[in-house]
C-alpha atoms as a PDB file:
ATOM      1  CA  UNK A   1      18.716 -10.736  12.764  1.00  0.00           C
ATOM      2  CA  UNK A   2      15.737 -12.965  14.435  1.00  0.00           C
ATOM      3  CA  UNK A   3      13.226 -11.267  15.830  1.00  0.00           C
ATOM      4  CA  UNK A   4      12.771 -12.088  19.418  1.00  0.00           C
ATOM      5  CA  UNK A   5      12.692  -8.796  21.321  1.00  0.00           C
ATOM      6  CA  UNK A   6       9.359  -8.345  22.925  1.00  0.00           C
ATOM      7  CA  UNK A   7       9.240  -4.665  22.972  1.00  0.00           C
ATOM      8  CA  UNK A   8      10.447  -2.389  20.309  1.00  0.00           C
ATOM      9  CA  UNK A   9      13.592  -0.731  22.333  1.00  0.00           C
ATOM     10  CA  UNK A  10      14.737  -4.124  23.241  1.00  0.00           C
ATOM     11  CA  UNK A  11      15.064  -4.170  19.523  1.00  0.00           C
ATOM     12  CA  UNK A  12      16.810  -1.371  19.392  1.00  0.00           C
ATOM     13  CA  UNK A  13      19.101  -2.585  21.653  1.00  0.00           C
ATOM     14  CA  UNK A  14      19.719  -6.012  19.740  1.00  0.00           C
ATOM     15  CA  UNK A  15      20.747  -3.874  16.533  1.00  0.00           C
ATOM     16  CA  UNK A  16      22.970  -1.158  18.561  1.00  0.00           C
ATOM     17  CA  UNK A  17      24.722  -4.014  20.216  1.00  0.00           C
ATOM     18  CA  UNK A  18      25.296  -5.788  17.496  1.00  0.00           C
ATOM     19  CA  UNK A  19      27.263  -2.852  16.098  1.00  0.00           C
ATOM     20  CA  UNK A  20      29.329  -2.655  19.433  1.00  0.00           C
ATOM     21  CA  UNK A  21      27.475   0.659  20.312  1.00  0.00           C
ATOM     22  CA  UNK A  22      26.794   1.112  24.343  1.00  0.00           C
ATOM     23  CA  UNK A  23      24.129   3.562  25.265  1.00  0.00           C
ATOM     24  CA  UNK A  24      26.717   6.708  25.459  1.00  0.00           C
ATOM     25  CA  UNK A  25      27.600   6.101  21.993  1.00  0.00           C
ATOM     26  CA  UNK A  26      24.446   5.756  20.536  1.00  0.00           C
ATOM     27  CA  UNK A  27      23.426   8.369  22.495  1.00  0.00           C
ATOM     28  CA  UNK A  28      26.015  10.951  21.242  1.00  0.00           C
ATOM     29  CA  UNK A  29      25.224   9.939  17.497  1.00  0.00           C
ATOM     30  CA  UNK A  30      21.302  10.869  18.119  1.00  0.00           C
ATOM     31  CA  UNK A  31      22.444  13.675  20.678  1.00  0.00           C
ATOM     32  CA  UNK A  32      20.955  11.951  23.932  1.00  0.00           C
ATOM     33  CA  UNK A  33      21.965  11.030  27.141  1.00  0.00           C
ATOM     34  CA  UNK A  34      22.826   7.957  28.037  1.00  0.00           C
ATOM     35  CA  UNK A  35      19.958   7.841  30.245  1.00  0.00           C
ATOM     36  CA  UNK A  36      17.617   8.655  27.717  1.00  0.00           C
ATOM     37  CA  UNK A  37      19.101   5.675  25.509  1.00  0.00           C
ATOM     38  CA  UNK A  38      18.512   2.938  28.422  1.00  0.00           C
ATOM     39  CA  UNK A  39      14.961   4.622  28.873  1.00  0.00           C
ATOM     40  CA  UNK A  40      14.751   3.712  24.785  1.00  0.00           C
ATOM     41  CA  UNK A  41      15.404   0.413  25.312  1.00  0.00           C
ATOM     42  CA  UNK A  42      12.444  -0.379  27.964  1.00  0.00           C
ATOM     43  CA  UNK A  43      10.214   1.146  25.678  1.00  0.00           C
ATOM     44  CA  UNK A  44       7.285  -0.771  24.272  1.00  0.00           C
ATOM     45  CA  UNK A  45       6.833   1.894  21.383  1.00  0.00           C
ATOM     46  CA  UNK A  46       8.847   4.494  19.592  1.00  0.00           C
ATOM     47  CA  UNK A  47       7.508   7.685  17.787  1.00  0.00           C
ATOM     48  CA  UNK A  48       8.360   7.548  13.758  1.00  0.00           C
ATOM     49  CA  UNK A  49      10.592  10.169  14.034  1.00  0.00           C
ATOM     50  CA  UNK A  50      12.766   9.032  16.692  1.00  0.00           C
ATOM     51  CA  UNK A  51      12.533   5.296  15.133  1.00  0.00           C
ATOM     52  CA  UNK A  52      13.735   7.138  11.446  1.00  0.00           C
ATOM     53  CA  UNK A  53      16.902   8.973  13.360  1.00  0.00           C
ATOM     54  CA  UNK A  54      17.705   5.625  14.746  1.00  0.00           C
ATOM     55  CA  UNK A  55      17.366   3.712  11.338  1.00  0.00           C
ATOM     56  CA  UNK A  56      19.512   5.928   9.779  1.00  0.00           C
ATOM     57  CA  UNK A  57      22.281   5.997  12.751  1.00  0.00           C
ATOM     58  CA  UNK A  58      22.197   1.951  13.500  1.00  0.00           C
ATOM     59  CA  UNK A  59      22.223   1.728   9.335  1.00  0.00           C
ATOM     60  CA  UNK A  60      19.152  -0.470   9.840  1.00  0.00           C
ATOM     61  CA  UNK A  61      15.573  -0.521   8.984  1.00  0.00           C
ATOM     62  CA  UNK A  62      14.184  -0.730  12.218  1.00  0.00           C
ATOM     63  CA  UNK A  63      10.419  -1.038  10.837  1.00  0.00           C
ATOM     64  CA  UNK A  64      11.580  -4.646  10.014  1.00  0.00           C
ATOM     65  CA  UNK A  65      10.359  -5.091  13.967  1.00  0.00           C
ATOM     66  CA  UNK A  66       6.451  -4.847  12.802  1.00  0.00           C
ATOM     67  CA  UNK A  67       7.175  -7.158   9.851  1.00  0.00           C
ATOM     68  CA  UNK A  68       6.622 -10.587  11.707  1.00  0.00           C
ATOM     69  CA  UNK A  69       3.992  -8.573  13.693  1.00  0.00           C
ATOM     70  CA  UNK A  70      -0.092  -8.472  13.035  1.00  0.00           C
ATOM     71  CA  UNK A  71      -1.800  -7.337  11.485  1.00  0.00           C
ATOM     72  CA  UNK A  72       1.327  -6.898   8.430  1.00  0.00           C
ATOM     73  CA  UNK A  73       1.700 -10.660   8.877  1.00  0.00           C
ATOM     74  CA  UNK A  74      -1.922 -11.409   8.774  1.00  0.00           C
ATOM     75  CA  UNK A  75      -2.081  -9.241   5.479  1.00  0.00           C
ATOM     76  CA  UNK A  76       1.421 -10.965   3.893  1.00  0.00           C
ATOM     77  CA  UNK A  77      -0.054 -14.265   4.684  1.00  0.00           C
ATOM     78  CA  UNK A  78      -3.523 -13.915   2.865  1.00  0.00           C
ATOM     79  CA  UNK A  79      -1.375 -12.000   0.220  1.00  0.00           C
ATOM     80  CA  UNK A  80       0.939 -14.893   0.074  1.00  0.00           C
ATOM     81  CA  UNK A  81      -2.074 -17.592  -0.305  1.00  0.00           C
ATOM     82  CA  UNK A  82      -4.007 -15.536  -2.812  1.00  0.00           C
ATOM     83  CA  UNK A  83      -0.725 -15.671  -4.786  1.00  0.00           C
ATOM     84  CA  UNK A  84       0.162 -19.135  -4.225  1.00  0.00           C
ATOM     85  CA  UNK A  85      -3.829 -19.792  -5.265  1.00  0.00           C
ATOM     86  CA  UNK A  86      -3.547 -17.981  -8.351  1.00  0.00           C
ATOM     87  CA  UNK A  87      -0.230 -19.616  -9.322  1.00  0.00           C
ATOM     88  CA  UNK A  88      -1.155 -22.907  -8.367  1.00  0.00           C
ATOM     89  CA  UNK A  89      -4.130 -22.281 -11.021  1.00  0.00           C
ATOM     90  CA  UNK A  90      -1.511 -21.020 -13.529  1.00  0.00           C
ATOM     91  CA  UNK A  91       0.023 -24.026 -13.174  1.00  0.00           C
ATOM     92  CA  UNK A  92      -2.107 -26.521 -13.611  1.00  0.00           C
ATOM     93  CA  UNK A  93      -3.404 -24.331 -17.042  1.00  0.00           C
ATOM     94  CA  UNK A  94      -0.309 -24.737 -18.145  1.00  0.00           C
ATOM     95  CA  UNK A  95      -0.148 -28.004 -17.481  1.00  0.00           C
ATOM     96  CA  UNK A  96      -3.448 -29.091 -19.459  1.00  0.00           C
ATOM     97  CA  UNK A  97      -2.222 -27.199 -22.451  1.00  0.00           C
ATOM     98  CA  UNK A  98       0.714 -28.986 -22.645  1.00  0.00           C
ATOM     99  CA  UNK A  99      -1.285 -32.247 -22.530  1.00  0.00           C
ATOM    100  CA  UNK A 100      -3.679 -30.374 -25.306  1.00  0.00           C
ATOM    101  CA  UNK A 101      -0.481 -29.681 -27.535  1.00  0.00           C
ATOM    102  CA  UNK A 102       0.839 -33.178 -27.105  1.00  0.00           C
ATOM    103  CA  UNK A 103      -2.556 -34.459 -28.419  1.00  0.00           C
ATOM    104  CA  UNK A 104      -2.366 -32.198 -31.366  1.00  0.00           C
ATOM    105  CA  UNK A 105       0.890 -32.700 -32.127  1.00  0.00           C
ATOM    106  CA  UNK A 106      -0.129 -36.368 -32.018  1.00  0.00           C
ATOM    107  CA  UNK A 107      -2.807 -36.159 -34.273  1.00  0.00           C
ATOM    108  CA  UNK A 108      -0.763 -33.930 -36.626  1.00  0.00           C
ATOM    109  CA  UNK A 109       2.019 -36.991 -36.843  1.00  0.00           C
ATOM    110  CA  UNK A 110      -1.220 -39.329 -37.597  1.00  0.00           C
ATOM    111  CA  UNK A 111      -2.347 -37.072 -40.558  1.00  0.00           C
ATOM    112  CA  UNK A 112       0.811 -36.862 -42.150  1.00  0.00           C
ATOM    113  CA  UNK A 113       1.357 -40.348 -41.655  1.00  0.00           C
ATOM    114  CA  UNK A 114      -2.106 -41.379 -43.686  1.00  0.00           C
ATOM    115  CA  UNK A 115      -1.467 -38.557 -45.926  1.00  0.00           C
ATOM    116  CA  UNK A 116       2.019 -40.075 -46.785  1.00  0.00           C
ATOM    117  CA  UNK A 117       0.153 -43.745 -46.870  1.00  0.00           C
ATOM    118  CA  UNK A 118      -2.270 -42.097 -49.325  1.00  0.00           C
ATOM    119  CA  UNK A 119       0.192 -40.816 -52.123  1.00  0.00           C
ATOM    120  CA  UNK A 120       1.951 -44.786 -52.119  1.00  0.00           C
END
């Protein structure tokens, strides 16, 4: 589901719709009102607890919210780039040993070569 919601209980909302639950029936599976639901979904913030009962009633991880949020994307980013960094590193390592083995293995075909001119 894309991320769009600008506050977290508009979020919730998003995910309890798309499993065709209104605010009475969400509300009877975390034993609130229906009031209480619609007063989730203006929130800005949840507290963990309420935000774990809801995860586990809307079979969704709802901490996926903060994922495209800062400062988790800030961190996944530089993650990301010191990964891609060390990879791209790999990669060109790899890369210069294969030109290395192609040398030797050049070099190796030249030896046996003059070693099989030598014994004529």
């Amino acid at each position: 589901m894309e991320n769009k919601a600008k506050l977290f209980g508009e979020f919730v909302k998003e995910i309890a719709e798309s499993k065709n639950l209104k605010p009475s029936g969400l509300g009877k599976l975390i034993n609130y009102t229906k009031q209480n639901v619609s007063d989730i979904y203006k929130r800005k913030t949840i507290d963990s607890e309420l935000i774990l009962t809801l995860s586990k009633v809307l079979d969704y991880n709802l901490i996926s919210f903060y994922d495209d949020k800062e400062p988790i994307a800030g961190f996944r980013k530089a993650e990301l780039l010191e990964w891609q960094t060390k990879l791209d590193k790999l990669t060109l390592e790899l890369k210069h040993a294969k030109e290395l083995l192609k040398e030797k293995d050049e070099i190796i075909k030249l030896l046996r070569e003059k070693e099989e001119f030598l014994k004529k």
